[in-house]
N, C-alpha and C. Protein backbone atom coordinates (compact mmCIF):
# COMPACT_ATOMS: atom_id res chain seq x y z
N UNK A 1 -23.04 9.37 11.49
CA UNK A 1 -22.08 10.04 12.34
C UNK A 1 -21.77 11.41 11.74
N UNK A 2 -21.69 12.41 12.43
CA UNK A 2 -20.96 14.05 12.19
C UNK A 2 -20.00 13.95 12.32
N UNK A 3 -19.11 14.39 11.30
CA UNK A 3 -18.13 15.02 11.53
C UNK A 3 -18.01 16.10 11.52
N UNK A 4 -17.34 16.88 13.02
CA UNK A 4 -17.16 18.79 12.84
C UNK A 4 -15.49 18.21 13.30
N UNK A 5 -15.30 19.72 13.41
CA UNK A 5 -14.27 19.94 13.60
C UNK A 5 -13.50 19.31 15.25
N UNK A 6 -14.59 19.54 15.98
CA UNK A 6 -13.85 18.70 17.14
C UNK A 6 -13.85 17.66 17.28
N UNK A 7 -14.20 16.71 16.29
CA UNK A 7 -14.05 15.34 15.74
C UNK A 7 -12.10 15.18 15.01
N UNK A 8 -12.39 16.20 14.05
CA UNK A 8 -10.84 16.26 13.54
C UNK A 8 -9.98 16.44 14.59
N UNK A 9 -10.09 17.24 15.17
CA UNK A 9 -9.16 17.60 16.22
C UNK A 9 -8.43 15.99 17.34
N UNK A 10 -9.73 15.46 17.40
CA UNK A 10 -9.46 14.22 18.65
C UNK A 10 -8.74 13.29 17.57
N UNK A 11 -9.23 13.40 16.26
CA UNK A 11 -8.47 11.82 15.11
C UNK A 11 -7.33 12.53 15.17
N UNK A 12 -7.12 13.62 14.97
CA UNK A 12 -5.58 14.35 14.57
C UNK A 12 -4.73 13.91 16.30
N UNK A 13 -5.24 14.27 17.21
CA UNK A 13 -4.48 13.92 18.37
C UNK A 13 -4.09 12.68 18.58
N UNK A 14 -5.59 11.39 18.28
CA UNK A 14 -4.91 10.11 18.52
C UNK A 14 -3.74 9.77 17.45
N UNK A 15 -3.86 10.43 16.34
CA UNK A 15 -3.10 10.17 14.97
C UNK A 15 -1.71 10.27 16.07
N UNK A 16 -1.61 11.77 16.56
CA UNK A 16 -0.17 12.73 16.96
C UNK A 16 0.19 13.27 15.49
N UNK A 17 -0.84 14.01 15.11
CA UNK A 17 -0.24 14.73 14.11
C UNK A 17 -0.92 16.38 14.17
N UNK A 18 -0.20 17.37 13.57
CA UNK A 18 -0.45 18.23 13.55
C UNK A 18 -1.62 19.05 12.69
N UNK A 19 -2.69 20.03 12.55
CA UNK A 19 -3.24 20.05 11.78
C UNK A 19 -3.54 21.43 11.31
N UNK A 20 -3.56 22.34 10.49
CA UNK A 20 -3.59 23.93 10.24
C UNK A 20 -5.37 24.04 10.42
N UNK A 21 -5.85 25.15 10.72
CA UNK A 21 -7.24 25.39 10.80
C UNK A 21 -7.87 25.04 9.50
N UNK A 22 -7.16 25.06 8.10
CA UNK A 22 -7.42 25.40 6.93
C UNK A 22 -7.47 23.38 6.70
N UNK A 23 -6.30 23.06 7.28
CA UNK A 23 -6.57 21.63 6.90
C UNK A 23 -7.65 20.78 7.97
N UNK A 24 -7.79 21.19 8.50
CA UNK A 24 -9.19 21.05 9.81
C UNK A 24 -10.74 21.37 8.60
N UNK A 25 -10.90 22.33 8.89
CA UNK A 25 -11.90 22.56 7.48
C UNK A 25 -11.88 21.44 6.38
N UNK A 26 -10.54 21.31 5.86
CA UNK A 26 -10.46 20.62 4.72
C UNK A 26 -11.10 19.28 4.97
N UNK A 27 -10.64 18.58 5.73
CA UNK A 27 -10.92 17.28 6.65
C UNK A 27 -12.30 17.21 6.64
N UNK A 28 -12.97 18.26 7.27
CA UNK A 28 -13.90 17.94 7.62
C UNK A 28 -15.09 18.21 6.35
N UNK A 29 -15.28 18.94 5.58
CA UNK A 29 -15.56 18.52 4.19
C UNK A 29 -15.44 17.38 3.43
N UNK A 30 -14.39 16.72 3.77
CA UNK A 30 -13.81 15.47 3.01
C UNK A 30 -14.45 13.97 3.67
N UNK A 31 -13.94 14.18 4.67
CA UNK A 31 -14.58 13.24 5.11
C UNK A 31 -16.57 12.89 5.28
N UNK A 32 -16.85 14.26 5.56
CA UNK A 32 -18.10 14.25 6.15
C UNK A 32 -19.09 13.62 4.36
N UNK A 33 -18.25 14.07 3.07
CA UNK A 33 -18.51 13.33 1.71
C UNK A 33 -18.60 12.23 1.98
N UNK A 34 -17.28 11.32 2.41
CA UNK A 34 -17.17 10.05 2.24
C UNK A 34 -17.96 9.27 3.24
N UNK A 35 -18.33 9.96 4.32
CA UNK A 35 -19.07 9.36 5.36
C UNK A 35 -20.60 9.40 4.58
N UNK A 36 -20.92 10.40 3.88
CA UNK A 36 -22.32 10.36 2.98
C UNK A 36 -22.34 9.24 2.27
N UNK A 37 -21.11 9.05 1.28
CA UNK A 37 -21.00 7.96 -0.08
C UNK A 37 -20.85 6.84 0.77
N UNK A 38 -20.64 6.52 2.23
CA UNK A 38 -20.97 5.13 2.57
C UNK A 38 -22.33 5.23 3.40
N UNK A 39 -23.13 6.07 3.52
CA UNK A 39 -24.49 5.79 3.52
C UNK A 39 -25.03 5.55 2.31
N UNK A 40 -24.74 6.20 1.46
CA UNK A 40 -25.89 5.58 0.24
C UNK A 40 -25.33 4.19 -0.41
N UNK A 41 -24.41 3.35 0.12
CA UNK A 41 -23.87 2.68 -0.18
C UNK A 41 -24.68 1.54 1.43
N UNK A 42 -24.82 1.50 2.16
CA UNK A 42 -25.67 1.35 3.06
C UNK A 42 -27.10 1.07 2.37
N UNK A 43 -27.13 2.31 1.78
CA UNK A 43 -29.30 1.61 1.13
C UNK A 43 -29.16 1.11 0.08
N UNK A 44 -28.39 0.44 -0.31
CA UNK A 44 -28.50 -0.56 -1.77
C UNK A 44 -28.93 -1.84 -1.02
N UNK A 45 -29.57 -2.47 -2.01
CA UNK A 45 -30.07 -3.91 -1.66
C UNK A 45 -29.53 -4.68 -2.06
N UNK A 46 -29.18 -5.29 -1.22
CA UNK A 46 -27.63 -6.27 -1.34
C UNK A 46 -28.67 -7.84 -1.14
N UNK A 47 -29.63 -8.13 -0.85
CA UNK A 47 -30.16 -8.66 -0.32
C UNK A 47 -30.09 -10.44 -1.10
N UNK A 48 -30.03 -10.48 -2.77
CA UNK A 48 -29.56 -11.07 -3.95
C UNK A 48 -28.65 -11.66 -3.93
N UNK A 49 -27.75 -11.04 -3.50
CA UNK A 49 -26.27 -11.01 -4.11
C UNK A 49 -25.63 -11.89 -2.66
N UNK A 50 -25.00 -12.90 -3.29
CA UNK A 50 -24.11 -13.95 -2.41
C UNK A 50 -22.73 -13.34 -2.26
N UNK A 51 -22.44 -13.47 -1.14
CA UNK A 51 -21.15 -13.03 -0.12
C UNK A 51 -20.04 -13.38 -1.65
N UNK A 52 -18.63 -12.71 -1.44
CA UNK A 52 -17.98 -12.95 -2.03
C UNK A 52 -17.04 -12.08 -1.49
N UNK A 53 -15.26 -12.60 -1.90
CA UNK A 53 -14.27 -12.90 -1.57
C UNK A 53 -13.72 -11.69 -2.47
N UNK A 54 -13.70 -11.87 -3.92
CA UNK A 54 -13.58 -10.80 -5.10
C UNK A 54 -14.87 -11.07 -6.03
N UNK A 55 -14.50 -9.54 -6.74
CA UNK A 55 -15.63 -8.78 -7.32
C UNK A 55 -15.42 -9.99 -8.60
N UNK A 56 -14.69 -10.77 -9.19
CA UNK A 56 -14.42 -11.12 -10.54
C UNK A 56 -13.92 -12.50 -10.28
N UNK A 57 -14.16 -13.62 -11.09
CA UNK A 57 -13.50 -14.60 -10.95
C UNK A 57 -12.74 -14.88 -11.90
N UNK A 58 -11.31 -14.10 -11.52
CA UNK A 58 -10.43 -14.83 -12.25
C UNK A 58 -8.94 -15.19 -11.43
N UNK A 59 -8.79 -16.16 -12.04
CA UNK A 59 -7.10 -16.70 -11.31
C UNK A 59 -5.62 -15.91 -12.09
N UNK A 60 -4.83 -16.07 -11.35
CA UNK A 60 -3.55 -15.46 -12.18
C UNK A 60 -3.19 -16.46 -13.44
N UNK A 61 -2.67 -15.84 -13.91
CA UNK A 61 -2.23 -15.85 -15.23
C UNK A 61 -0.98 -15.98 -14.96
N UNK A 62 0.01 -17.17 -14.69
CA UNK A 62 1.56 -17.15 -14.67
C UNK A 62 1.58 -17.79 -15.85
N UNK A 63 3.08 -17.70 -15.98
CA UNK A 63 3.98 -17.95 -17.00
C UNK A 63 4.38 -19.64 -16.30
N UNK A 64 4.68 -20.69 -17.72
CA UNK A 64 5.47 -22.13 -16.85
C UNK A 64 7.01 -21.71 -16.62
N UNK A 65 7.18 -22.30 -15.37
CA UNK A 65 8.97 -21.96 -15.17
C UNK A 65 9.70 -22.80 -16.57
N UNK A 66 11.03 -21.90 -16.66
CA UNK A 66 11.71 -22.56 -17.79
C UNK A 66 12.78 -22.87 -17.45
N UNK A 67 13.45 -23.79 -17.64
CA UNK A 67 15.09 -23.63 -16.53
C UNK A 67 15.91 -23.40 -17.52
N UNK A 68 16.59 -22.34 -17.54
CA UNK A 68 17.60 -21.80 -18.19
C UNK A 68 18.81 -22.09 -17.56
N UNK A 69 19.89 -22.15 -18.18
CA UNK A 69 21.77 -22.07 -17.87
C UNK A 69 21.83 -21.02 -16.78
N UNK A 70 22.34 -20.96 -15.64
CA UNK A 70 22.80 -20.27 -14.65
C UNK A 70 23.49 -19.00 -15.27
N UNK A 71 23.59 -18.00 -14.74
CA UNK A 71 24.70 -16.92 -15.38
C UNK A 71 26.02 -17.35 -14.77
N UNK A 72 26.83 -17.55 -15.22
CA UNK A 72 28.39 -17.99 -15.07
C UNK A 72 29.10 -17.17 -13.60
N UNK A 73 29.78 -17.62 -12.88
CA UNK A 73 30.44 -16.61 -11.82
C UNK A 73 31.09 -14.96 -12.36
N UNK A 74 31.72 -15.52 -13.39
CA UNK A 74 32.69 -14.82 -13.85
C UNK A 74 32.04 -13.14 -14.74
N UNK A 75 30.21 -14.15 -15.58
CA UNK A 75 29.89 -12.99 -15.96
C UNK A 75 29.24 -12.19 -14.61
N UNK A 76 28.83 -12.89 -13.70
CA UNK A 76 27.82 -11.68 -12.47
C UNK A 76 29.22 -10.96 -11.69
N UNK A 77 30.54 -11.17 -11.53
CA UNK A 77 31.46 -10.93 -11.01
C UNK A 77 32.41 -9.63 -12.07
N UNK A 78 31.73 -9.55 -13.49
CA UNK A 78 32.24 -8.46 -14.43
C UNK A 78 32.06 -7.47 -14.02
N UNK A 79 30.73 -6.85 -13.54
CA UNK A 79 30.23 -5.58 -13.82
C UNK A 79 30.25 -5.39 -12.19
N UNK A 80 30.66 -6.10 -10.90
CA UNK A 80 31.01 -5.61 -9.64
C UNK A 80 31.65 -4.94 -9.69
N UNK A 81 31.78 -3.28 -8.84
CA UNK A 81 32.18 -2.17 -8.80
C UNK A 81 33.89 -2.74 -7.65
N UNK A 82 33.34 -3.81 -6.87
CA UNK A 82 34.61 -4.31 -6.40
C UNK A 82 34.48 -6.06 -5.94
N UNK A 83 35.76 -7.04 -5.77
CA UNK A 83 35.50 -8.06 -6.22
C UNK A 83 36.73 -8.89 -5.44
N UNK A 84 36.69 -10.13 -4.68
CA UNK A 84 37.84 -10.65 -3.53
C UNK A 84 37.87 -11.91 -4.00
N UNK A 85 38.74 -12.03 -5.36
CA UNK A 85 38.91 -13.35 -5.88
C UNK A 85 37.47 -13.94 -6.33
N UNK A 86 36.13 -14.48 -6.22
CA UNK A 86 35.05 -14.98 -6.55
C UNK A 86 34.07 -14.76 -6.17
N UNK A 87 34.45 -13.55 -5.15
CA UNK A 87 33.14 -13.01 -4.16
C UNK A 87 32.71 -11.60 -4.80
N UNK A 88 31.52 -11.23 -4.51
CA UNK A 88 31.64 -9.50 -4.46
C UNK A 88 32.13 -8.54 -3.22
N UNK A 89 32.54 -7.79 -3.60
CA UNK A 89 33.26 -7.36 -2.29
C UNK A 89 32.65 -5.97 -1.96
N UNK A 90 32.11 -5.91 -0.33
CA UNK A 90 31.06 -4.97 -0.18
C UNK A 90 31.71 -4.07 1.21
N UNK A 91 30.89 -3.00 1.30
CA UNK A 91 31.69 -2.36 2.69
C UNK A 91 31.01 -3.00 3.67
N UNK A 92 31.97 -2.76 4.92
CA UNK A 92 31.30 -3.43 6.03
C UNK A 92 30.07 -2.24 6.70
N UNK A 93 29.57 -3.44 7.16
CA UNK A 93 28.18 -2.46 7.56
C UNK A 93 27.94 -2.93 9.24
N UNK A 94 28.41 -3.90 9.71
CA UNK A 94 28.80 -3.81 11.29
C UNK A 94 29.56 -3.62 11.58
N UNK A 95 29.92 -2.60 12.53
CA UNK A 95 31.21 -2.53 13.35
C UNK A 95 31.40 -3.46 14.61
């Protein structure tokens, strides 16, 4: 596929975005690269190589849960900027 400029122009319209002549040019340099680097990516012989999901097989690495002591009401209720007997106390945000 080519990309010129009246290619940019129609992606920039379906986008709805605006585009300077200079970033039109730019675009079209840029892309018309990346449209190359997935042709030569196209003639590799893949022909070997079994389908896959990821490049690497590895699984995550978690941590085991530990159950720790709760933080107390009183300490998460210290450092509230404001506070309604046991609650935090917040502005209203519906009218």
């Amino acid at each position: 596929m080519k990309i010129d400029k009246k290619t940019i122009e129609y992606i920039a319209n379906l986008s709805r975005i605006e585009l300077s002549n200079q970033e039109k040019e730019t675009f079209v340099h840029q892309l018309s690269d990346i449209l190359a680097y997935i042709e030569k990516l196209n003639q590799l012989n893949t022909q070997d190589i079994k389908p896959m999901a990821y490049s690497i097989n590895t699984t995550n690495v978690l941590r085991d849960d530990k159950l720790e002591p709760p933080i107390s009401r009183e300490d998460a209720l210290v450092n509230a900027p404001s506070t309604m007997g046991v609650f935090f106390k917040v502005p209203k945000v519906i009218e």
